[in-house]
C-alpha atoms as a PDB file:
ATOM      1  CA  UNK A   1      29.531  -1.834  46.442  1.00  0.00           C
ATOM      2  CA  UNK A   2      31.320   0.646  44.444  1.00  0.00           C
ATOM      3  CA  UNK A   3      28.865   2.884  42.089  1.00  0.00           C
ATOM      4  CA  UNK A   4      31.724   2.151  39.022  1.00  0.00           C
ATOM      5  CA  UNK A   5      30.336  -1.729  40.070  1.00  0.00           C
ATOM      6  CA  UNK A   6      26.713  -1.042  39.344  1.00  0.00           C
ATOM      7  CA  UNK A   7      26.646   1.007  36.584  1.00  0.00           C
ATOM      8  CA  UNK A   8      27.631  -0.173  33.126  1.00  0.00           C
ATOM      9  CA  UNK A   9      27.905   2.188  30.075  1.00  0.00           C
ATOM     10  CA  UNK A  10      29.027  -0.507  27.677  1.00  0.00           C
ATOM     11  CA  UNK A  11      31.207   2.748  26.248  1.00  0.00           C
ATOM     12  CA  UNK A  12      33.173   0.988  23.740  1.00  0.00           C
ATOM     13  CA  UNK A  13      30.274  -1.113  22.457  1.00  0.00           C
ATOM     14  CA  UNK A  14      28.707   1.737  21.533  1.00  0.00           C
ATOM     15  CA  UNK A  15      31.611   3.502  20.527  1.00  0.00           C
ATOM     16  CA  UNK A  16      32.044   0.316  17.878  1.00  0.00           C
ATOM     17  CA  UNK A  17      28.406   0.623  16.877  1.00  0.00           C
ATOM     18  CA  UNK A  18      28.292   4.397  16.106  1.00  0.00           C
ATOM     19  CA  UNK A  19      31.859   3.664  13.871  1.00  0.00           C
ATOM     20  CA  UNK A  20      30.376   0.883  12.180  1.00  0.00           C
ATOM     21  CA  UNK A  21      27.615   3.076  10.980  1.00  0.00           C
ATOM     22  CA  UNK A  22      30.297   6.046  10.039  1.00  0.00           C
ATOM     23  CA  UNK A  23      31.659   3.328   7.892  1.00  0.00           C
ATOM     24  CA  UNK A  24      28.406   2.081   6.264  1.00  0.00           C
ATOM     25  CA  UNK A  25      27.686   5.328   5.583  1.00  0.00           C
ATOM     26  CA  UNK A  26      31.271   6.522   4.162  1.00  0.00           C
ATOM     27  CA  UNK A  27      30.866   3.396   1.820  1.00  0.00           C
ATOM     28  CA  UNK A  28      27.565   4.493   0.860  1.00  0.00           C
ATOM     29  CA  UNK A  29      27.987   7.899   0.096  1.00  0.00           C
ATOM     30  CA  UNK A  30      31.264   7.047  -2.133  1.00  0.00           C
ATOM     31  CA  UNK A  31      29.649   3.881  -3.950  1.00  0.00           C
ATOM     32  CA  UNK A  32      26.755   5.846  -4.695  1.00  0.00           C
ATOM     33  CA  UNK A  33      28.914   8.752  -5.916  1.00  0.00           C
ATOM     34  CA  UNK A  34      26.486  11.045  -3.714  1.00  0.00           C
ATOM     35  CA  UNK A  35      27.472  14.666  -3.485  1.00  0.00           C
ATOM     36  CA  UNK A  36      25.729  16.723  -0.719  1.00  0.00           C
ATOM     37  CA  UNK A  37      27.936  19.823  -1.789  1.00  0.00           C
ATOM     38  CA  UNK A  38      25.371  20.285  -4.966  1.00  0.00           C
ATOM     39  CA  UNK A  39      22.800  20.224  -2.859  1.00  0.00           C
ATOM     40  CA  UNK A  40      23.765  23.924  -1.038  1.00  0.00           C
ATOM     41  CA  UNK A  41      25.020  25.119  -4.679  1.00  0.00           C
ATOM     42  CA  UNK A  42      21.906  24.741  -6.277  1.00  0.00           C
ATOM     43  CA  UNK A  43      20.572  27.430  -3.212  1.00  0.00           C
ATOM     44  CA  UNK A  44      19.113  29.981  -5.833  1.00  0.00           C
ATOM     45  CA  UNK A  45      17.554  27.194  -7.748  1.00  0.00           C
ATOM     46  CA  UNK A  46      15.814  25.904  -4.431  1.00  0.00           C
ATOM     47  CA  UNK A  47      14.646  29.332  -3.306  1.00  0.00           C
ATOM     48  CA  UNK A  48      13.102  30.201  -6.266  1.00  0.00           C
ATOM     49  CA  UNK A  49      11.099  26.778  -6.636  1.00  0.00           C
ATOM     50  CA  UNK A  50       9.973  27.101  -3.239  1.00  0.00           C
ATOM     51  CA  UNK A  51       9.079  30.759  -3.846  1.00  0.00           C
ATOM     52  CA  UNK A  52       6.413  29.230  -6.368  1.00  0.00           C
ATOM     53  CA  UNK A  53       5.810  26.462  -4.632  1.00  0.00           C
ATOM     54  CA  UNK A  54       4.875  28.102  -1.341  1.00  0.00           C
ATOM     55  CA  UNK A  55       2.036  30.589  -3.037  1.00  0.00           C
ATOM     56  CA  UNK A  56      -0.318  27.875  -3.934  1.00  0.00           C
ATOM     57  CA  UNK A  57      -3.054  28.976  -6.738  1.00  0.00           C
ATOM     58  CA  UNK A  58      -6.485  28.456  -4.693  1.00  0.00           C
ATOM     59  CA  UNK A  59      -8.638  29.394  -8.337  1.00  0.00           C
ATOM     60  CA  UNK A  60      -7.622  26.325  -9.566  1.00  0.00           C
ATOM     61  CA  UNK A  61      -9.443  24.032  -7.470  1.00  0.00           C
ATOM     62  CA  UNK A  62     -12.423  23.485  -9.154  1.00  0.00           C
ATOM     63  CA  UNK A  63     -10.499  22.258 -12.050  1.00  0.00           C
ATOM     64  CA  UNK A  64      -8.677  19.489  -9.813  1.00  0.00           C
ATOM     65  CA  UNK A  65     -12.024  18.095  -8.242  1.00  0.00           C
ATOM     66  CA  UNK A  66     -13.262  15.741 -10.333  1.00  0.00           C
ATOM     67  CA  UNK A  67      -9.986  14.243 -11.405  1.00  0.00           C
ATOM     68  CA  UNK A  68      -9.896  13.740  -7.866  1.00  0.00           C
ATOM     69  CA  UNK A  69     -13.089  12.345  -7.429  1.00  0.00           C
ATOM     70  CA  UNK A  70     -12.156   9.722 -10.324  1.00  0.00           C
ATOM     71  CA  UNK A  71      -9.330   8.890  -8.235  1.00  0.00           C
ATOM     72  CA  UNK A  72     -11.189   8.299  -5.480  1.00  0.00           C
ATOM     73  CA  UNK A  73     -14.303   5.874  -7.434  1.00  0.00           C
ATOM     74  CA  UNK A  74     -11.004   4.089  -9.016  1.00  0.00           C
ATOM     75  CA  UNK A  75      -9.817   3.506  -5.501  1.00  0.00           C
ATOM     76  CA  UNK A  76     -13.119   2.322  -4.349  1.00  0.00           C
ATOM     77  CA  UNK A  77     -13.864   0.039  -7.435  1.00  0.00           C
ATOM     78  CA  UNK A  78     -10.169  -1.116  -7.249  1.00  0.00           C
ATOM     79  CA  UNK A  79     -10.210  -2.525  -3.467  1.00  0.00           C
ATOM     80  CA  UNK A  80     -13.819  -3.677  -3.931  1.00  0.00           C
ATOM     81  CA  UNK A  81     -13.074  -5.909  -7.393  1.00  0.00           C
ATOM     82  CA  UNK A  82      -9.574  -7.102  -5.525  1.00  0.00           C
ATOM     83  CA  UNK A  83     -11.371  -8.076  -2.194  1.00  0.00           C
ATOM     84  CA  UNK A  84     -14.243  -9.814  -4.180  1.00  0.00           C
ATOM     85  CA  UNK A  85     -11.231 -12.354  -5.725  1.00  0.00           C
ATOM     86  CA  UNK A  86      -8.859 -12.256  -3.331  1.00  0.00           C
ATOM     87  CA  UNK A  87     -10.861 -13.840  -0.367  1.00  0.00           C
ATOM     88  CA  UNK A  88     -11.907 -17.639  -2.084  1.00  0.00           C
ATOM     89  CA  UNK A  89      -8.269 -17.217  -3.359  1.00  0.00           C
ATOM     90  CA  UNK A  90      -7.040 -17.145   0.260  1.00  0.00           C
ATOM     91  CA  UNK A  91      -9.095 -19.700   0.869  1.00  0.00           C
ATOM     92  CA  UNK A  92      -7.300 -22.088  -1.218  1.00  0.00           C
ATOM     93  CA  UNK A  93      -4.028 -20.694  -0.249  1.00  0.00           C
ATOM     94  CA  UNK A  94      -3.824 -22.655   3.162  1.00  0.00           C
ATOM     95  CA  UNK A  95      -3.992 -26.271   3.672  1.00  0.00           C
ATOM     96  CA  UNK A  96      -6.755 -26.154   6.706  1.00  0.00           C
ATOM     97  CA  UNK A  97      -9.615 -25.589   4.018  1.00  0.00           C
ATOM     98  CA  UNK A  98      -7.873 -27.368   0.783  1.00  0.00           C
ATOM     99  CA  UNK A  99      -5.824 -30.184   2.751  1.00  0.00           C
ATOM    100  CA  UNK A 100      -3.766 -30.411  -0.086  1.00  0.00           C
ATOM    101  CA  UNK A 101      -0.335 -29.027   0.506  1.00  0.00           C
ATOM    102  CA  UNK A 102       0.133 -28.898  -3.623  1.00  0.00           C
ATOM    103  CA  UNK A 103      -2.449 -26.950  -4.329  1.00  0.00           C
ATOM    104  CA  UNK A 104      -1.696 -24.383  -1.497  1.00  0.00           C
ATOM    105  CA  UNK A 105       1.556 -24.242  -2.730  1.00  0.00           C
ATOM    106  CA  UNK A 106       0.849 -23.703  -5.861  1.00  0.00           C
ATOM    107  CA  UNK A 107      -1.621 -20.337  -4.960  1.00  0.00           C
ATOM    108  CA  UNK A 108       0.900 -19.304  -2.381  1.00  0.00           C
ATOM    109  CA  UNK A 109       3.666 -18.959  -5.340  1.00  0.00           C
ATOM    110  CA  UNK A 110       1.169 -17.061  -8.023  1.00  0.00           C
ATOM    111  CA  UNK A 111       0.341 -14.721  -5.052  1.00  0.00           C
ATOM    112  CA  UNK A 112       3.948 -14.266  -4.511  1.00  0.00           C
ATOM    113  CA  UNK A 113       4.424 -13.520  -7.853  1.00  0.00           C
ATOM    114  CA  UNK A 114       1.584 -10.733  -7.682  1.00  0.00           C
ATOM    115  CA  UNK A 115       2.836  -9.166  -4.858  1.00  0.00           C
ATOM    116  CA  UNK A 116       6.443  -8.705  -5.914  1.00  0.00           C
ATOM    117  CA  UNK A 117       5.362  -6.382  -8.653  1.00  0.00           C
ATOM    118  CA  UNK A 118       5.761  -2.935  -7.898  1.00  0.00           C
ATOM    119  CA  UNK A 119       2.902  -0.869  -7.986  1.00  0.00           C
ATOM    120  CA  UNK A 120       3.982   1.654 -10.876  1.00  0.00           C
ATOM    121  CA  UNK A 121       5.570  -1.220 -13.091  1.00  0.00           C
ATOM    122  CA  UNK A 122       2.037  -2.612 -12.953  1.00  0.00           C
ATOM    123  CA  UNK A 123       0.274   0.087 -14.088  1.00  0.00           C
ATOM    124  CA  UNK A 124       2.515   0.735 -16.634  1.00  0.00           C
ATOM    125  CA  UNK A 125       2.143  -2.985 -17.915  1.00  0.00           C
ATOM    126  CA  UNK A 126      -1.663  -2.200 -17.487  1.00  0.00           C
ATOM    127  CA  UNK A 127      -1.221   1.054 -19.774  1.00  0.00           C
ATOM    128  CA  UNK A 128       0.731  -1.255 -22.106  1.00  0.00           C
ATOM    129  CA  UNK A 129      -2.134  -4.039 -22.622  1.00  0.00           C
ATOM    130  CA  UNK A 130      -5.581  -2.054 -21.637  1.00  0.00           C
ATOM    131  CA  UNK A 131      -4.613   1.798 -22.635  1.00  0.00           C
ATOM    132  CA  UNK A 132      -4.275   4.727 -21.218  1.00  0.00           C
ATOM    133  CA  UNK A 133      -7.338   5.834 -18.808  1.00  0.00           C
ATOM    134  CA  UNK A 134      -9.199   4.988 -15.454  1.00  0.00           C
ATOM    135  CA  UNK A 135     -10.414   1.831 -16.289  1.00  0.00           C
ATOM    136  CA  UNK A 136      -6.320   0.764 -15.892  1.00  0.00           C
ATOM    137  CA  UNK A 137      -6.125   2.486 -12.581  1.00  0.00           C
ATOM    138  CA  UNK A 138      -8.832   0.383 -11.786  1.00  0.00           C
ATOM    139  CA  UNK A 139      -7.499  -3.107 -13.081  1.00  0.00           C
ATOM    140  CA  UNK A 140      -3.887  -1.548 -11.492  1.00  0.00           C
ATOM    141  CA  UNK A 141      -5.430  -1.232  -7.976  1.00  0.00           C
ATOM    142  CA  UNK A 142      -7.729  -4.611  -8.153  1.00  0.00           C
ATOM    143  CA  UNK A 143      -4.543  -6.395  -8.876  1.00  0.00           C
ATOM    144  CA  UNK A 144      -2.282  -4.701  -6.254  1.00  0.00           C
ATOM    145  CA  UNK A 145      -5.070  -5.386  -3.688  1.00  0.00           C
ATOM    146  CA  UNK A 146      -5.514  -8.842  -4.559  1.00  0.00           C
ATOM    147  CA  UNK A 147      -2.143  -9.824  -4.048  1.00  0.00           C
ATOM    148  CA  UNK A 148      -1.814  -7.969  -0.215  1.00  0.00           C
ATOM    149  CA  UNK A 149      -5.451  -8.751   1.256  1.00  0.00           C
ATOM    150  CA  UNK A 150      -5.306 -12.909  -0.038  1.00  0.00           C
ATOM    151  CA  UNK A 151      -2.261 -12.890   2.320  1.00  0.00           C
ATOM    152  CA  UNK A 152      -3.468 -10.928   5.141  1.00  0.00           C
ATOM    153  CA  UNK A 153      -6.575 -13.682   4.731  1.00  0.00           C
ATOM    154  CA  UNK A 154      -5.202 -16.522   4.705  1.00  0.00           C
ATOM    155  CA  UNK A 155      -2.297 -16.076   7.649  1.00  0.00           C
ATOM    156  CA  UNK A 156      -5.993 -14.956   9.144  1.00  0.00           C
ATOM    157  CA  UNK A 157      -7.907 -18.490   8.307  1.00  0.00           C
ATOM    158  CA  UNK A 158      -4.620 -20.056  10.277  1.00  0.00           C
ATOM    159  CA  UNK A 159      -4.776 -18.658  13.093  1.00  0.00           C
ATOM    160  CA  UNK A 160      -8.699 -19.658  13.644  1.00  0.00           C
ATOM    161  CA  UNK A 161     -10.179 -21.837  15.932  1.00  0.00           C
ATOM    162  CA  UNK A 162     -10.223 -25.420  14.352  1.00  0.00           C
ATOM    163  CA  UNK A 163     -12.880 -26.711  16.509  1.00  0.00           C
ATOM    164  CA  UNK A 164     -16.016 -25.277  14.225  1.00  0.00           C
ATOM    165  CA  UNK A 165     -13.875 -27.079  11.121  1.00  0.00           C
ATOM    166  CA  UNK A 166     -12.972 -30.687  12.962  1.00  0.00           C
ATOM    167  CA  UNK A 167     -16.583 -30.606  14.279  1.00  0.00           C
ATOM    168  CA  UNK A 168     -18.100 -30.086  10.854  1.00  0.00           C
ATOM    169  CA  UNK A 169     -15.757 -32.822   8.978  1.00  0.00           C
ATOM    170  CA  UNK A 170     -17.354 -35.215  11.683  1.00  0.00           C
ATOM    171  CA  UNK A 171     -20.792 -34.537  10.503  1.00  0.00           C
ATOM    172  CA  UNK A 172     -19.446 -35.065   6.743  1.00  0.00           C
ATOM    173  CA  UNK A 173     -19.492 -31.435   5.292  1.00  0.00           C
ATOM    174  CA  UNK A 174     -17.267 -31.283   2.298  1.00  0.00           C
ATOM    175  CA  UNK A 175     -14.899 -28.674   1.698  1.00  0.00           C
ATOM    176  CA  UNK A 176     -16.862 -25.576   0.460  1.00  0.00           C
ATOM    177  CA  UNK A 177     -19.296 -26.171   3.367  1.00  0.00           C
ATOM    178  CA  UNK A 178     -16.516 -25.971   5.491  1.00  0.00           C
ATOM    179  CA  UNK A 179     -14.937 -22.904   4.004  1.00  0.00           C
ATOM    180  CA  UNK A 180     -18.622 -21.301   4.570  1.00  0.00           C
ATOM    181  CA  UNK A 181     -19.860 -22.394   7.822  1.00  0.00           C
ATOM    182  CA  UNK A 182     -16.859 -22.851   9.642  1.00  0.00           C
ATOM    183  CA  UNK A 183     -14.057 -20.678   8.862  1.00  0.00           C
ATOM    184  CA  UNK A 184     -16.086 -18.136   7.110  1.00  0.00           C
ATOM    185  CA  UNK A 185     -17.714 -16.637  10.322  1.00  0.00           C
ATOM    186  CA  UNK A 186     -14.823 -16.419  12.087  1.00  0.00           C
ATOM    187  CA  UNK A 187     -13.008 -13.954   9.651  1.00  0.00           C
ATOM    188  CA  UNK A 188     -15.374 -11.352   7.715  1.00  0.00           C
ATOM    189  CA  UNK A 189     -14.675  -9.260  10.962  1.00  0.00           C
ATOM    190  CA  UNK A 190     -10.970  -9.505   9.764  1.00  0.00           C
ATOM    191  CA  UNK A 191     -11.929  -9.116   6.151  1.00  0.00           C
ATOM    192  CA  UNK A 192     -13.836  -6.132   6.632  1.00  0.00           C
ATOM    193  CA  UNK A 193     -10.604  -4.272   8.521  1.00  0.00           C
ATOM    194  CA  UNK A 194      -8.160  -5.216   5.524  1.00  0.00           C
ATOM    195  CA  UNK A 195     -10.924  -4.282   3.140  1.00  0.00           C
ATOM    196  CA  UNK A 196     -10.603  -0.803   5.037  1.00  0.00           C
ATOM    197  CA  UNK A 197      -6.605  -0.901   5.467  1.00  0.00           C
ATOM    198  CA  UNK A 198      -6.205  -1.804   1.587  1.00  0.00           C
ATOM    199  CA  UNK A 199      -8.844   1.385   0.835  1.00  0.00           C
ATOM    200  CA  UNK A 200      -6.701   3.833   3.019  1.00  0.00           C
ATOM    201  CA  UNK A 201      -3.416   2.323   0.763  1.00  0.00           C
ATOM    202  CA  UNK A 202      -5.146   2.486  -2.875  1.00  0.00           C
ATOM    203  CA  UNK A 203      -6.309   6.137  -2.273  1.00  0.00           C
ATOM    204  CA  UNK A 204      -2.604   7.193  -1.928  1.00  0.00           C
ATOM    205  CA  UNK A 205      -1.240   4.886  -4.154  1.00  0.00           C
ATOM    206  CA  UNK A 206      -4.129   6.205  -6.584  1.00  0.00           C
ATOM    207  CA  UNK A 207      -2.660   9.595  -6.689  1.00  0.00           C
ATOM    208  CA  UNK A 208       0.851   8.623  -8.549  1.00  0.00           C
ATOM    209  CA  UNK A 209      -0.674   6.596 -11.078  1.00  0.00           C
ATOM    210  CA  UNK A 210      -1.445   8.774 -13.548  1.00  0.00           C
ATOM    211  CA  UNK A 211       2.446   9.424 -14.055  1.00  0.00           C
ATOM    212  CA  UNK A 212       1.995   6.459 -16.299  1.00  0.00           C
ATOM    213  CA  UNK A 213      -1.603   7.031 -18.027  1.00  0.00           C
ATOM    214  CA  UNK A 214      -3.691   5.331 -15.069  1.00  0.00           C
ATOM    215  CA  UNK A 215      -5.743   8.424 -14.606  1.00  0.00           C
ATOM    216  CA  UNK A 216      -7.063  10.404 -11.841  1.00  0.00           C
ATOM    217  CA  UNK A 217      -5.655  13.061 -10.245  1.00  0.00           C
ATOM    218  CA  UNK A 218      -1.938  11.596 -10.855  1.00  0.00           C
ATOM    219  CA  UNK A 219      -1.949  12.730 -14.911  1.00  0.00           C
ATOM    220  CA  UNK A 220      -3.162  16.334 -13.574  1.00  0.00           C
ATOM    221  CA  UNK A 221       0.328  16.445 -10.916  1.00  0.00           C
ATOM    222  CA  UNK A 222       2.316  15.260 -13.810  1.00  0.00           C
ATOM    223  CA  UNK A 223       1.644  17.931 -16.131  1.00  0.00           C
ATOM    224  CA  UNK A 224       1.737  20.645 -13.926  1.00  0.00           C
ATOM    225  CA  UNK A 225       5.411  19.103 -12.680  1.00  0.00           C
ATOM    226  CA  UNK A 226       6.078  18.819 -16.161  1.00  0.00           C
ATOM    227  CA  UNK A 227       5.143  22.696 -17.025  1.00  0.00           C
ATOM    228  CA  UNK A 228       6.592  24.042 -13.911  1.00  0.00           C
ATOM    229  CA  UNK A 229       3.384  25.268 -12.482  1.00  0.00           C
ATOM    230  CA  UNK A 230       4.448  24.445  -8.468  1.00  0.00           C
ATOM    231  CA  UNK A 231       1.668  27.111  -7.392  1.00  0.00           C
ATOM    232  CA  UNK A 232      -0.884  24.275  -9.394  1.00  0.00           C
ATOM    233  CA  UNK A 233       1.324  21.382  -8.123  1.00  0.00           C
ATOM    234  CA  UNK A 234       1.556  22.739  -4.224  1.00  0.00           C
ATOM    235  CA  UNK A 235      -2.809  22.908  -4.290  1.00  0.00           C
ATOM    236  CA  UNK A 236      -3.013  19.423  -5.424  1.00  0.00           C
ATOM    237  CA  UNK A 237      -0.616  18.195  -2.951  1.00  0.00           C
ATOM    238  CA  UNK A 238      -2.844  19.794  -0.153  1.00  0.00           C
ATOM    239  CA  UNK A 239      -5.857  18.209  -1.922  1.00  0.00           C
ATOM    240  CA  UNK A 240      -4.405  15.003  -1.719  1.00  0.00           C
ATOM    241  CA  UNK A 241      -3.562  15.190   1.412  1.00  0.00           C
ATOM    242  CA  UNK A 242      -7.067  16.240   2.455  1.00  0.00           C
ATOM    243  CA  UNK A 243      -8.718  13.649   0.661  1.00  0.00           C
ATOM    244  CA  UNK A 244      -6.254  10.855   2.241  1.00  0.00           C
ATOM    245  CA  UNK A 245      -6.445  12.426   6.117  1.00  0.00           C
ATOM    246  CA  UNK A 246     -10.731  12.146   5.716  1.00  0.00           C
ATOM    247  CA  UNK A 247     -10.354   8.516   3.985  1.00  0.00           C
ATOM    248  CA  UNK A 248      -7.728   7.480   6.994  1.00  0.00           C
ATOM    249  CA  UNK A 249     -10.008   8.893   9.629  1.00  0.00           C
ATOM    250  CA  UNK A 250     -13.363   7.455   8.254  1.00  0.00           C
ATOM    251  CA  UNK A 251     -11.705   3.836   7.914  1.00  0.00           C
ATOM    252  CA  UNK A 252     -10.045   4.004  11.551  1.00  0.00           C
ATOM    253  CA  UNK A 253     -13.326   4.562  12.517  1.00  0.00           C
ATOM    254  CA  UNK A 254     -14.761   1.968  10.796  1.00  0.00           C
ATOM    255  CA  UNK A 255     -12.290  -0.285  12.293  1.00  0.00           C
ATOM    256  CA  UNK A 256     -12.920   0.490  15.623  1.00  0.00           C
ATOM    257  CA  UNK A 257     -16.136  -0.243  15.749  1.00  0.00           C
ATOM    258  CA  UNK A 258     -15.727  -3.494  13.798  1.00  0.00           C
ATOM    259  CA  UNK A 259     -13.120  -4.518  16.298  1.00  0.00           C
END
């Protein structure tokens, strides 16, 4: 056999891939009236926030740690009060513990409904009915975290065993009994891990909230954005991202030995 005969390059399929994406992208750029030329002219303008930005100012450090230990109890408090609600919500959100596809529908919509609120527009809503302060973060975060761990919960409760739950409606238990004794047991190790995950995701999200009076650390970045003060903005970054490499590597830990 000929080598031409066992080796196929497909050459014009991917010729007719890589032009489709020129294409997409052409349209793109000229729907979006993008211009990457401004981008190079505004050179002395990017050197000389970078210049700043690049000399972060060390002294001011103290000044940023308790803002960011306020973002970091609003995470906490957030993610606990939106774990403690979300779970007997998920629980009603699939039929295998409710048995009434209504209902389940019903909870699965309002959840939807939750989740397809963006995190910012939230707290900005939140701003708009609590005030400005923490306490929003807070209700911000409990809300956001409701909405993603009920899900992650209940696609968990459907993929349990059903034995423990057919062998318990034999004996007669009623619903709630069901919820605690069979199905229960079988996902707090799951709970616990998207407890964790929803922590690590709050402590970021956390940070940006404050651009809309939720507090924390996020209200401290916006001023110093908003005066210009990159060396103050560049230290706050690296505190950030600090805070969020320690809270990742405690909850992978965590995990692990959950798992």
């Amino acid at each position: 056999m000929k080598l031409k005969d066992t080796i196929h390059f497909n050459w014009y399929r991917h010729l007719f891939v890589a032009v489709l994406i020129l294409i997409c992208l052409y349209a793109s750029v000229a729907v979006t009236d993008a211009d990457f030329g401004e981008v190079f002219g505004n050179v002395d303008q990017m050197t000389s926030f970078l210049s700043r930005f690049l000399k972060p100012d060390f002294t001011y450090i103290p000044q940023i740690v308790g803002p960011m230990i306020d973002t970091l109890k609003m995470s906490v408090v957030g993610t606990a009060a939106g774990v403690f609600f979300a779970v007997p919500v998920a629980f009603l959100a699939t039929t295998l513990v409710t048995g009434n596809k209504v209902l389940t529908s019903v909870v699965r919509i309002f959840l939807d409904i939750v989740r397809t609120i963006p995190n910012l527009l939230l707290a900005a809503l939140m701003v708009a009915i609590v005030g400005i302060g923490e306490f929003t973060g807070v209700l911000t975060i409990a809300v956001f975290t409701f909405g993603l761990v009920s899900q992650l919960v209940y696609e968990a409760i459907e993929t349990i065993d059903e034995g423990p739950v057919e062998a318990a409606e034999s004996v007669g238990a009623n619903k709630v009994q069901i919820a605690f004794w069979s199905v229960a047991p079988q996902i707090m190790s799951q709970v616990a891990g998207y407890t964790l995950y929803a922590l690590e995701v709050n402590v970021r999200a956390s940070t940006v909230l404050g651009y809309v009076g939720a507090g924390g650390i996020g209200v401290i970045l916006n001023s110093s954005l908003a005066l210009l003060q990159y060396d103050r903005v560049s230290v706050i970054i690296l505190m950030i991202l600090v805070v969020v490499a320690v809270v990742d590597a405690v909850s992978e830990a965590a995990r692990r030995r959950l798992s």
